[in-house]
PDB file of N, CA and C in Angstrom:
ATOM      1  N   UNK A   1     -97.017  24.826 144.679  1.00  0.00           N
ATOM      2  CA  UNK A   1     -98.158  25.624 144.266  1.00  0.00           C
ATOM      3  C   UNK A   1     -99.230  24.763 143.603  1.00  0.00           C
ATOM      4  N   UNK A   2     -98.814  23.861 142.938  1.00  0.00           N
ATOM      5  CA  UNK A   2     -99.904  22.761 142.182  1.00  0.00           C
ATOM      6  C   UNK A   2    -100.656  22.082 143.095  1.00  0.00           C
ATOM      7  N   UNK A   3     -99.959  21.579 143.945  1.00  0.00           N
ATOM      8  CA  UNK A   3    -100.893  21.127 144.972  1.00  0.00           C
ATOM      9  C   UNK A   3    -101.930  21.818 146.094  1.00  0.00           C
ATOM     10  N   UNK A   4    -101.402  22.858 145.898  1.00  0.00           N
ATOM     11  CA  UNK A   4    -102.548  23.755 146.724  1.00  0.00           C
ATOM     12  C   UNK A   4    -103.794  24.221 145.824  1.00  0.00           C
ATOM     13  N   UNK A   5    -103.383  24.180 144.692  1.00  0.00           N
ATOM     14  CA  UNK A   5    -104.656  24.630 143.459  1.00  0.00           C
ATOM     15  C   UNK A   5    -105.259  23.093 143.661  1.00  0.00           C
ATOM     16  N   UNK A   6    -104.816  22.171 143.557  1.00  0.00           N
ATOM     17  CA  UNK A   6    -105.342  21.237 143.212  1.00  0.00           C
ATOM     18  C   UNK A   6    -106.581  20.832 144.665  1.00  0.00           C
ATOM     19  N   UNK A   7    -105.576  21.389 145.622  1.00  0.00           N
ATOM     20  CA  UNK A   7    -106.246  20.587 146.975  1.00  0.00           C
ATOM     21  C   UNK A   7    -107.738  21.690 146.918  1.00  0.00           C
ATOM     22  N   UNK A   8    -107.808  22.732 146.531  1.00  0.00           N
ATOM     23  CA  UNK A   8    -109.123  23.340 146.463  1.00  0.00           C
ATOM     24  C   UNK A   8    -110.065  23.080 145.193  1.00  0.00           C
ATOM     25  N   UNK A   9    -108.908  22.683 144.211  1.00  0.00           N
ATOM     26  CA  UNK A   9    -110.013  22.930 142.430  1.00  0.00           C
ATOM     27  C   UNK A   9    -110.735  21.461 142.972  1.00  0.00           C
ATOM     28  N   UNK A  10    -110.581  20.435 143.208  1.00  0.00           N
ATOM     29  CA  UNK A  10    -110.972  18.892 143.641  1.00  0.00           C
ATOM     30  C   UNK A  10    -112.125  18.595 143.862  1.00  0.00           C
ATOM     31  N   UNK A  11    -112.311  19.509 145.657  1.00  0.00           N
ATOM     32  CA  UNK A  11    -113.605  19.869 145.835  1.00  0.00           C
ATOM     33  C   UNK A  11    -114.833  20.318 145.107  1.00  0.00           C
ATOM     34  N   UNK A  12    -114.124  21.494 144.700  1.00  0.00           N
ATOM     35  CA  UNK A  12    -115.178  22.232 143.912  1.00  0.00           C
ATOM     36  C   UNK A  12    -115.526  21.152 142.647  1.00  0.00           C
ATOM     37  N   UNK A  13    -114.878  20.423 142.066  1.00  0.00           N
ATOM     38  CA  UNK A  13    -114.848  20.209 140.972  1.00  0.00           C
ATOM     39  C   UNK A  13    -116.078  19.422 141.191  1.00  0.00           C
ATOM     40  N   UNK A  14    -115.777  18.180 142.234  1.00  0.00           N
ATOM     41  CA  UNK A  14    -116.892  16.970 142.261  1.00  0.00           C
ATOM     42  C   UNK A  14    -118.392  17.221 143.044  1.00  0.00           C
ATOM     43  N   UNK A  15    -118.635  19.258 143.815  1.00  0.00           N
ATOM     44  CA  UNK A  15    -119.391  19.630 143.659  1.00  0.00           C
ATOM     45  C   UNK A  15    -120.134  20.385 142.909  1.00  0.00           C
ATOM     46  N   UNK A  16    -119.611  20.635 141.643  1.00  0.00           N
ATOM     47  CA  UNK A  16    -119.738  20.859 140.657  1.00  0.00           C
ATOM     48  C   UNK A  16    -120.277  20.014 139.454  1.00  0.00           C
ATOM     49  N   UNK A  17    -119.836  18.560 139.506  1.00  0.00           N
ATOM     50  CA  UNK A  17    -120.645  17.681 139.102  1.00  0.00           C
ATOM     51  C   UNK A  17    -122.171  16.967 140.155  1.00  0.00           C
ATOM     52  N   UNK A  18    -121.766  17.198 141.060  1.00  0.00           N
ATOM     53  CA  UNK A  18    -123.362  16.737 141.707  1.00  0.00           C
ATOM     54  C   UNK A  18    -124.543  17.690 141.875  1.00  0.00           C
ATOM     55  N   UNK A  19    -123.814  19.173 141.526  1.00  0.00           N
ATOM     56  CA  UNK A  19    -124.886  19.898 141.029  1.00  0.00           C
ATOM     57  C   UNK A  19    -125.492  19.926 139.620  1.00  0.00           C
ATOM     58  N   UNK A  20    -124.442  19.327 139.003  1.00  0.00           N
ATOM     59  CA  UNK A  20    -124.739  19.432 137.369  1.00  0.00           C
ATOM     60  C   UNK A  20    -125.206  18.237 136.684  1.00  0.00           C
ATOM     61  N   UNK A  21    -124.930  17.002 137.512  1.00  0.00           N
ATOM     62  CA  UNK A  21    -125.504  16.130 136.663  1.00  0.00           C
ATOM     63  C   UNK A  21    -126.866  15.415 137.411  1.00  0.00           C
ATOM     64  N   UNK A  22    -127.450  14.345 136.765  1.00  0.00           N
ATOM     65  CA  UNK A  22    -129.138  14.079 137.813  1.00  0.00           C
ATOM     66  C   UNK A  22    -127.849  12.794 138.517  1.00  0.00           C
ATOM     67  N   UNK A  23    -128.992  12.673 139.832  1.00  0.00           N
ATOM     68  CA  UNK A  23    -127.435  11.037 140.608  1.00  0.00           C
ATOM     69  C   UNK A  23    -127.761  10.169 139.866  1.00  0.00           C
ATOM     70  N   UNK A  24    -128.398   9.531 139.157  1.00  0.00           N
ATOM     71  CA  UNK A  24    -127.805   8.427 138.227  1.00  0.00           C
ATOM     72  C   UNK A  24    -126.576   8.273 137.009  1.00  0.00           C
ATOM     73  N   UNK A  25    -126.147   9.845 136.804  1.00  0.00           N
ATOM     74  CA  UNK A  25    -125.334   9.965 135.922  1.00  0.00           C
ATOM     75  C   UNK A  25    -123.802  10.770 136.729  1.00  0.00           C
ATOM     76  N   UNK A  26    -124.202  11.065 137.985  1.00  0.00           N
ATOM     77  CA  UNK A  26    -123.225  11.433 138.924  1.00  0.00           C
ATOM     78  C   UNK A  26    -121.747  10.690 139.125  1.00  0.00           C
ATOM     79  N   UNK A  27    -122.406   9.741 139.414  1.00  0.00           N
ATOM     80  CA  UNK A  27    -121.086   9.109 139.793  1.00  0.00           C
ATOM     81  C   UNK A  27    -120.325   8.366 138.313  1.00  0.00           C
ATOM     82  N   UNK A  28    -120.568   8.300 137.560  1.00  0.00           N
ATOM     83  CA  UNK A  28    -120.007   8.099 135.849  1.00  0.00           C
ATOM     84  C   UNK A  28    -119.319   9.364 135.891  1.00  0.00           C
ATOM     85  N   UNK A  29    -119.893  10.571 135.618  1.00  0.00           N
ATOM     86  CA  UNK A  29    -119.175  11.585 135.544  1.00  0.00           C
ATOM     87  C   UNK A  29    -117.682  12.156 136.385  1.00  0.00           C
ATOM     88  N   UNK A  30    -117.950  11.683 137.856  1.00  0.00           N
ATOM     89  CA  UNK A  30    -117.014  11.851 139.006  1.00  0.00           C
ATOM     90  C   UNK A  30    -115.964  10.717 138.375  1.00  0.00           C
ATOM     91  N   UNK A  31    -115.780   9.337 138.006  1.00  0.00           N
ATOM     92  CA  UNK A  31    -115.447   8.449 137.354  1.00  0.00           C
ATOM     93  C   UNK A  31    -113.988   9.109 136.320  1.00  0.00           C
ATOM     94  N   UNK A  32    -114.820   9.794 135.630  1.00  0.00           N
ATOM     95  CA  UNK A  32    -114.550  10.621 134.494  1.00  0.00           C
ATOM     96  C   UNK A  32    -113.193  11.325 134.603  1.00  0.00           C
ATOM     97  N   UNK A  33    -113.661  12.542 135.677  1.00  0.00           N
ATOM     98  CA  UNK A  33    -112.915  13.778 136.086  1.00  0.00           C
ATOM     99  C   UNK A  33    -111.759  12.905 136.484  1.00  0.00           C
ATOM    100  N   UNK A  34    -111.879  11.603 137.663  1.00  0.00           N
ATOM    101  CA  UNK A  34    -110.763  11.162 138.305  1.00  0.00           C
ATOM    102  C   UNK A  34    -109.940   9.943 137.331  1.00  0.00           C
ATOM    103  N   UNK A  35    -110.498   9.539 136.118  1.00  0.00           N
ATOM    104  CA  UNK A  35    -109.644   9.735 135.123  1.00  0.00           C
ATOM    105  C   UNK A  35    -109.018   9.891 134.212  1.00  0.00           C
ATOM    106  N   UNK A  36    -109.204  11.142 133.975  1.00  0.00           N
ATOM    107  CA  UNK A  36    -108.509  12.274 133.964  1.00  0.00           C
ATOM    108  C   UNK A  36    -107.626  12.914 134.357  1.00  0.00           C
ATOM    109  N   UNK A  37    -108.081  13.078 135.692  1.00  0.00           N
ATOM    110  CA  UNK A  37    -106.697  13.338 136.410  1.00  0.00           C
ATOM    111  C   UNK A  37    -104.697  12.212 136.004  1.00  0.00           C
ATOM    112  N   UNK A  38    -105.783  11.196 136.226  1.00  0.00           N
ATOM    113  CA  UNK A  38    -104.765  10.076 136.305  1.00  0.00           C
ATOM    114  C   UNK A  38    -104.154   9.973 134.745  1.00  0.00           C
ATOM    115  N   UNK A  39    -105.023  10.443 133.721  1.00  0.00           N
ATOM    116  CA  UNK A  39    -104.453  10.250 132.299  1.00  0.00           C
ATOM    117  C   UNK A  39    -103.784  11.585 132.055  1.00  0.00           C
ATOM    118  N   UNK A  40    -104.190  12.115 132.482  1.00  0.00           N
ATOM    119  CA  UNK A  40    -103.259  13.767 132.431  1.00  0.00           C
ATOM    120  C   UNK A  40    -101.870  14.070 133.400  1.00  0.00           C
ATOM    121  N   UNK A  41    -101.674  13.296 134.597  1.00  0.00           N
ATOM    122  CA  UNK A  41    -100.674  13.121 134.997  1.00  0.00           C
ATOM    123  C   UNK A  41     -99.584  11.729 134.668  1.00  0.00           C
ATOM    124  N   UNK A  42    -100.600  11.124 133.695  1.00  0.00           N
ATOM    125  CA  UNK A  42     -99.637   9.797 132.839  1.00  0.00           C
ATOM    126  C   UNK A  42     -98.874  10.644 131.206  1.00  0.00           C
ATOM    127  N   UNK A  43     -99.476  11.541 130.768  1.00  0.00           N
ATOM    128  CA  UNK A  43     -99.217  11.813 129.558  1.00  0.00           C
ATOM    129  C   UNK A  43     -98.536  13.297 129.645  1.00  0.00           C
ATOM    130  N   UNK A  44     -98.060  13.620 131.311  1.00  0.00           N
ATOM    131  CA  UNK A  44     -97.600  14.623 131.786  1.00  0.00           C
ATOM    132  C   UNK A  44     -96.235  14.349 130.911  1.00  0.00           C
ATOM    133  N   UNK A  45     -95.676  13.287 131.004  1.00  0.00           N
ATOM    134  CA  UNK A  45     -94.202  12.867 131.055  1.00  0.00           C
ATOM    135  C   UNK A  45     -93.641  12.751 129.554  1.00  0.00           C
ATOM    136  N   UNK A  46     -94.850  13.030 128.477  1.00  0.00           N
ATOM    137  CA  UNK A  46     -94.448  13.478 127.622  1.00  0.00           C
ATOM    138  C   UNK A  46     -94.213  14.867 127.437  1.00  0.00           C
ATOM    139  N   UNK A  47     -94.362  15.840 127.835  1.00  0.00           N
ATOM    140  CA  UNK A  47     -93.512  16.869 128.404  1.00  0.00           C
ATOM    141  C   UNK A  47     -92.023  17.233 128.127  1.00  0.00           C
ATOM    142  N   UNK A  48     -91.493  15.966 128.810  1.00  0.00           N
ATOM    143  CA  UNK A  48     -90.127  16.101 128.329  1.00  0.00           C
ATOM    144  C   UNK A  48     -89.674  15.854 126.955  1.00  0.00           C
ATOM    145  N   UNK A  49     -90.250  14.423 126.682  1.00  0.00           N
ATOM    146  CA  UNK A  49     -89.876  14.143 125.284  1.00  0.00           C
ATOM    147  C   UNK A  49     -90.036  15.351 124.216  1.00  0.00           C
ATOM    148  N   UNK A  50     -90.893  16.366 124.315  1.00  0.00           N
ATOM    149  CA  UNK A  50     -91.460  17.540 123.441  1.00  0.00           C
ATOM    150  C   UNK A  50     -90.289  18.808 123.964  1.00  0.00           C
ATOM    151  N   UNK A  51     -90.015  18.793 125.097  1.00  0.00           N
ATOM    152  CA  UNK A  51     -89.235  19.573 125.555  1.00  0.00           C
ATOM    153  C   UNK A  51     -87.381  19.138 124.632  1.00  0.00           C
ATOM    154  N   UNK A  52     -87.271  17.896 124.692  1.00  0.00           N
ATOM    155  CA  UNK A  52     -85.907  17.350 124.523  1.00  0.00           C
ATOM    156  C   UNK A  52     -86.000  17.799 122.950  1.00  0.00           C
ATOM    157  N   UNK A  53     -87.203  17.378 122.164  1.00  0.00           N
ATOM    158  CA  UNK A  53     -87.668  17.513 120.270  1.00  0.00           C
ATOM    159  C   UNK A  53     -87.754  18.841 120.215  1.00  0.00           C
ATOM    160  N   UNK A  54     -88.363  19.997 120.413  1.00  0.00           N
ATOM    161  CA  UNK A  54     -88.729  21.098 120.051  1.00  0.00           C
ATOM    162  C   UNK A  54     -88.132  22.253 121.243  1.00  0.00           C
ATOM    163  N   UNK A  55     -87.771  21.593 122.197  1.00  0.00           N
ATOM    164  CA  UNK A  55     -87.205  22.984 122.909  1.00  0.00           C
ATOM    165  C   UNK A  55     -88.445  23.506 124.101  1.00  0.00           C
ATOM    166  N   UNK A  56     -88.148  23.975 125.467  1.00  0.00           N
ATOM    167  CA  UNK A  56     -89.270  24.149 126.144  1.00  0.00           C
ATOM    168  C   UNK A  56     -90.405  25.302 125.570  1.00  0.00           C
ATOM    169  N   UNK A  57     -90.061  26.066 124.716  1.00  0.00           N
ATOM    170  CA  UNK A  57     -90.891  26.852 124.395  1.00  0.00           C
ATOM    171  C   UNK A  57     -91.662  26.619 123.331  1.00  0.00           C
ATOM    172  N   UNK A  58     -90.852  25.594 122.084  1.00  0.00           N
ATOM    173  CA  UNK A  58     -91.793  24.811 121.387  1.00  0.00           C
ATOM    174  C   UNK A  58     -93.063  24.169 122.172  1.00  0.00           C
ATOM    175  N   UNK A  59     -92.446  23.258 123.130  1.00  0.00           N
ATOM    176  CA  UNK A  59     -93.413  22.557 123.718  1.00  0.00           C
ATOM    177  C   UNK A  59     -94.392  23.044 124.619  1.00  0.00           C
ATOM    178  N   UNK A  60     -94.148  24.083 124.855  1.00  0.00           N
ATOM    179  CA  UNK A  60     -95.223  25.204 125.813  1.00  0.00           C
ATOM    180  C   UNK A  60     -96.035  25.586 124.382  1.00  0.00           C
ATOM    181  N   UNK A  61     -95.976  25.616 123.518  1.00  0.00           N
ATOM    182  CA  UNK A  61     -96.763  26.218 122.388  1.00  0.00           C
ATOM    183  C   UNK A  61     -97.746  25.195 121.910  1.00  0.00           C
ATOM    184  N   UNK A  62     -96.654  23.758 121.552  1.00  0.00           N
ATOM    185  CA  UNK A  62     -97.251  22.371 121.201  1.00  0.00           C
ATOM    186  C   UNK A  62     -98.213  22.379 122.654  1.00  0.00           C
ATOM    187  N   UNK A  63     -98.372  22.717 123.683  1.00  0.00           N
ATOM    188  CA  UNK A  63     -99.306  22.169 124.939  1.00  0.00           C
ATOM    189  C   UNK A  63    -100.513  23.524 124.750  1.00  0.00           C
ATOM    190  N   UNK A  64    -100.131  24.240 124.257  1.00  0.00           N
ATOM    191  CA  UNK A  64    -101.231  25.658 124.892  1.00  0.00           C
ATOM    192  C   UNK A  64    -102.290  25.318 123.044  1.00  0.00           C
ATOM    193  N   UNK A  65    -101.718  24.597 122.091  1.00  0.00           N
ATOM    194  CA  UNK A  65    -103.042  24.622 121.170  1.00  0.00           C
ATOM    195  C   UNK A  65    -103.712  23.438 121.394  1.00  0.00           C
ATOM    196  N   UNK A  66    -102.693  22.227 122.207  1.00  0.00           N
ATOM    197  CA  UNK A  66    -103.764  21.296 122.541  1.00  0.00           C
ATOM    198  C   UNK A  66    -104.820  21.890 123.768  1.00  0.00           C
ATOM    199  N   UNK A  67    -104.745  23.010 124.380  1.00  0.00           N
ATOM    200  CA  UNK A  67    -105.481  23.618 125.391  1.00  0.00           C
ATOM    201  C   UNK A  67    -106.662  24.243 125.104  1.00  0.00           C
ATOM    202  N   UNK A  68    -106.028  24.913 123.367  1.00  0.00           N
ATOM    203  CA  UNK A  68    -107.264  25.665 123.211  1.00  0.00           C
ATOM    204  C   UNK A  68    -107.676  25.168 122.523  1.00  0.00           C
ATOM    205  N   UNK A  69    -107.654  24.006 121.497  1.00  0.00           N
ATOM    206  CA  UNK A  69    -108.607  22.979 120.925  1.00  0.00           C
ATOM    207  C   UNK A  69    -109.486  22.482 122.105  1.00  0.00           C
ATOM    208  N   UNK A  70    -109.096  22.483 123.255  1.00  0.00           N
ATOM    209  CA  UNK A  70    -109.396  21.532 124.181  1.00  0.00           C
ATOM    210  C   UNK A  70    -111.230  22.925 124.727  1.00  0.00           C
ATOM    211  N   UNK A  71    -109.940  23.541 124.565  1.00  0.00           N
ATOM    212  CA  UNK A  71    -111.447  24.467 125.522  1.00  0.00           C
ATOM    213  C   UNK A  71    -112.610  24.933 124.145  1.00  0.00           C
ATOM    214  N   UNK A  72    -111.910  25.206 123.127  1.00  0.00           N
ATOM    215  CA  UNK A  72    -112.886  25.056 121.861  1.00  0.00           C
ATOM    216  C   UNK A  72    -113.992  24.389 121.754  1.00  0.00           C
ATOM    217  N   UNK A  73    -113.483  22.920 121.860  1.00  0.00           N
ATOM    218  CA  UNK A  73    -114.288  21.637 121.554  1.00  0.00           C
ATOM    219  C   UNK A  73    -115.519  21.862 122.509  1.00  0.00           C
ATOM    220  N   UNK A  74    -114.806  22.182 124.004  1.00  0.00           N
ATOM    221  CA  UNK A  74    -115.592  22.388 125.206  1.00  0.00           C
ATOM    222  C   UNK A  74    -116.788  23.782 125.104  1.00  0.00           C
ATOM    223  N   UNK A  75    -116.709  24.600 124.728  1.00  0.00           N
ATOM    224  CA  UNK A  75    -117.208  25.290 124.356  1.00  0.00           C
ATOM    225  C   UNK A  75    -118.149  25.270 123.218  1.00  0.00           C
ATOM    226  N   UNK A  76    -118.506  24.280 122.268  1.00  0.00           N
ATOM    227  CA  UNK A  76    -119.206  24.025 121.155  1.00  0.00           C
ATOM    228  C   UNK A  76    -120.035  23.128 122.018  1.00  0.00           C
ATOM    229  N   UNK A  77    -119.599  22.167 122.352  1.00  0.00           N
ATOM    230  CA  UNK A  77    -119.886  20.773 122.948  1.00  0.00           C
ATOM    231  C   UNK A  77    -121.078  21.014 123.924  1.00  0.00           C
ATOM    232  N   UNK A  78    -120.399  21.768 125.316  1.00  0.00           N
ATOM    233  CA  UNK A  78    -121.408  22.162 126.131  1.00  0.00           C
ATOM    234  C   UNK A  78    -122.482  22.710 125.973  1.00  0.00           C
ATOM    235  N   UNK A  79    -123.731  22.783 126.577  1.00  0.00           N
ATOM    236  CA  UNK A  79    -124.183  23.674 126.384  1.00  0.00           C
ATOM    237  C   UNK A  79    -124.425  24.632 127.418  1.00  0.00           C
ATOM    238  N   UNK A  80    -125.019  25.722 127.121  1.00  0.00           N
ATOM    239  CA  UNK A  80    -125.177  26.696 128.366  1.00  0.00           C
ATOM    240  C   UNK A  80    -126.597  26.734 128.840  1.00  0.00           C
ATOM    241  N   UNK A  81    -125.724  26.362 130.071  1.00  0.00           N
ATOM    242  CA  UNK A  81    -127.491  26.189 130.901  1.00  0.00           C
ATOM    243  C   UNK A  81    -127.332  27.271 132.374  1.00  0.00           C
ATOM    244  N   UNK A  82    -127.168  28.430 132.016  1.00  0.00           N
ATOM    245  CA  UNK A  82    -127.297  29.896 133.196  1.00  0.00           C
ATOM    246  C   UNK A  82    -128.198  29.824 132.888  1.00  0.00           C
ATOM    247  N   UNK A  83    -129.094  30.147 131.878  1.00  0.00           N
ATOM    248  CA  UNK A  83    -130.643  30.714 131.506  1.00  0.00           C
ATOM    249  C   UNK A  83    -132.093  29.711 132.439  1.00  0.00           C
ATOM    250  N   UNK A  84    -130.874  28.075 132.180  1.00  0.00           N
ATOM    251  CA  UNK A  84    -131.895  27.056 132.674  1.00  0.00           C
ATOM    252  C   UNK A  84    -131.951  27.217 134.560  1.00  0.00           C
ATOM    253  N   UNK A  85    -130.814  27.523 134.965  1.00  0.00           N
ATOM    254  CA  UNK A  85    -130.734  27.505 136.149  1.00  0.00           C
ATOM    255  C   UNK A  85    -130.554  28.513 136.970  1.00  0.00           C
ATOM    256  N   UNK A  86    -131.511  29.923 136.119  1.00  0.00           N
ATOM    257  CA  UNK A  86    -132.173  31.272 136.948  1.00  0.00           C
ATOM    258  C   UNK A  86    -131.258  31.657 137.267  1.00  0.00           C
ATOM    259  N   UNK A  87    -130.123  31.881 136.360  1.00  0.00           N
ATOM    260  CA  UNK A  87    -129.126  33.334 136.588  1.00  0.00           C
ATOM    261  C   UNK A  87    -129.389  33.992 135.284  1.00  0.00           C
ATOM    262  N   UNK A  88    -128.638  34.957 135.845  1.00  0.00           N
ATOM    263  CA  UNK A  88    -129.137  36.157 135.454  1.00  0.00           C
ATOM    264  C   UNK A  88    -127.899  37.113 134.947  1.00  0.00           C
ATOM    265  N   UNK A  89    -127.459  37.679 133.877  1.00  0.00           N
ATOM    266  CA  UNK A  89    -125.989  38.141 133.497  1.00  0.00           C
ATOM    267  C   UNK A  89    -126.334  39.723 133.758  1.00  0.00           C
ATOM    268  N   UNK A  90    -125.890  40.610 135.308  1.00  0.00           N
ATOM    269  CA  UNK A  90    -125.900  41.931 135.104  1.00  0.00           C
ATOM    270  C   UNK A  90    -125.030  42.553 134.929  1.00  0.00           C
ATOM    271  N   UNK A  91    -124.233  42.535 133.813  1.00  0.00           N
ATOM    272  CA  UNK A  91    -123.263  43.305 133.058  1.00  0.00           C
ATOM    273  C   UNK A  91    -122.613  43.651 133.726  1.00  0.00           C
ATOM    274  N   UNK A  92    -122.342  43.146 135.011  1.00  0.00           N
ATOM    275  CA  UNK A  92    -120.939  43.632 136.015  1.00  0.00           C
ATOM    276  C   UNK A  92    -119.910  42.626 135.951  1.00  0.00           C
ATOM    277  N   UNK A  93    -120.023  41.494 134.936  1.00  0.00           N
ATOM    278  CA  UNK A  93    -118.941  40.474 135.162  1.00  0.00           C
ATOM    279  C   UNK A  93    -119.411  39.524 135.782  1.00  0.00           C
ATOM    280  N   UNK A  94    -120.323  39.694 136.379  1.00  0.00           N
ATOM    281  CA  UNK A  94    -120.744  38.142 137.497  1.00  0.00           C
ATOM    282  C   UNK A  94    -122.302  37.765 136.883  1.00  0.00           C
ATOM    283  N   UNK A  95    -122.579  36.996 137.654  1.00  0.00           N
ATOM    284  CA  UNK A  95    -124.097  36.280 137.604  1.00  0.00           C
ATOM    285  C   UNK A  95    -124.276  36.378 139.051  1.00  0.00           C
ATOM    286  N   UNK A  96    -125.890  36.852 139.235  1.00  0.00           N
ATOM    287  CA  UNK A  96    -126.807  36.450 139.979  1.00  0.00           C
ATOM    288  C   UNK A  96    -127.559  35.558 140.213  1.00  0.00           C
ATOM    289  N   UNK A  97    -128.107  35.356 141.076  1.00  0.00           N
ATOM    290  CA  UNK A  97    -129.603  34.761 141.034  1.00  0.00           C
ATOM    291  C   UNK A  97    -131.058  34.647 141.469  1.00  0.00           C
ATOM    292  N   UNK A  98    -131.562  34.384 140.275  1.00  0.00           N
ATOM    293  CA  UNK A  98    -133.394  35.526 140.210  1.00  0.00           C
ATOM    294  C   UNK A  98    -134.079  34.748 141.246  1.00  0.00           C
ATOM    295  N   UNK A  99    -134.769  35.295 141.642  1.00  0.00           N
ATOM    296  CA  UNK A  99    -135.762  34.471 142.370  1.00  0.00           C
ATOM    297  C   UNK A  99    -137.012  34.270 141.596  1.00  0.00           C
ATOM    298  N   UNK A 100    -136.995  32.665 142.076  1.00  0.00           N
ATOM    299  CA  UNK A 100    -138.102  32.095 140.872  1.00  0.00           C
ATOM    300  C   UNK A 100    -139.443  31.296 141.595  1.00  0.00           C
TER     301      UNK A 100
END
């Protein structure tokens, strides 16, 4: 199952940065994501060690606040640019986009 999320999130991801960043800062960013990948599947394998210390459900707990620090940080950090890039929030859950 990981690999099928992965074989689609990939794509999207590194078109997701060439829409988002200007190309001089593109390919730094793509840089980035890929590693990432590679440091997140190196520091996977502590996993166990947390699993063997605290038990798998400790360590599912120890992983889900480094997640939401993670998306926290991400969330302060970023900024939001829908407004900059003519969408539009119509209270149905999604975004549009205005014609400008």
């Amino acid at each position: 199952f990981m690999g099928l999320a992965c074989a689609f999130s990939t794509p999207a991801a590194y078109t997701f940065i060439a829409d988002s960043f200007p190309k001089d800062k593109a390919s730094f960013a793509s840089s980035l994501l890929g590693s990432g990948v590679y440091l997140g599947g190196a520091l996977s394998s502590l996993s166990i060690l947390l699993d063997k210390e605290f038990g798998w459900q400790g360590a599912l707990q120890i992983i889900a606040v480094f997640g939401l620090v993670s998306a926290a940080t991400s969330f302060v950090l970023l900024p939001d640019d829908s407004k900059e890039k003519g969408m539009e929030d119509n209270s149905a859950g999604t975004l549009t986009l205005e014609d400008n």
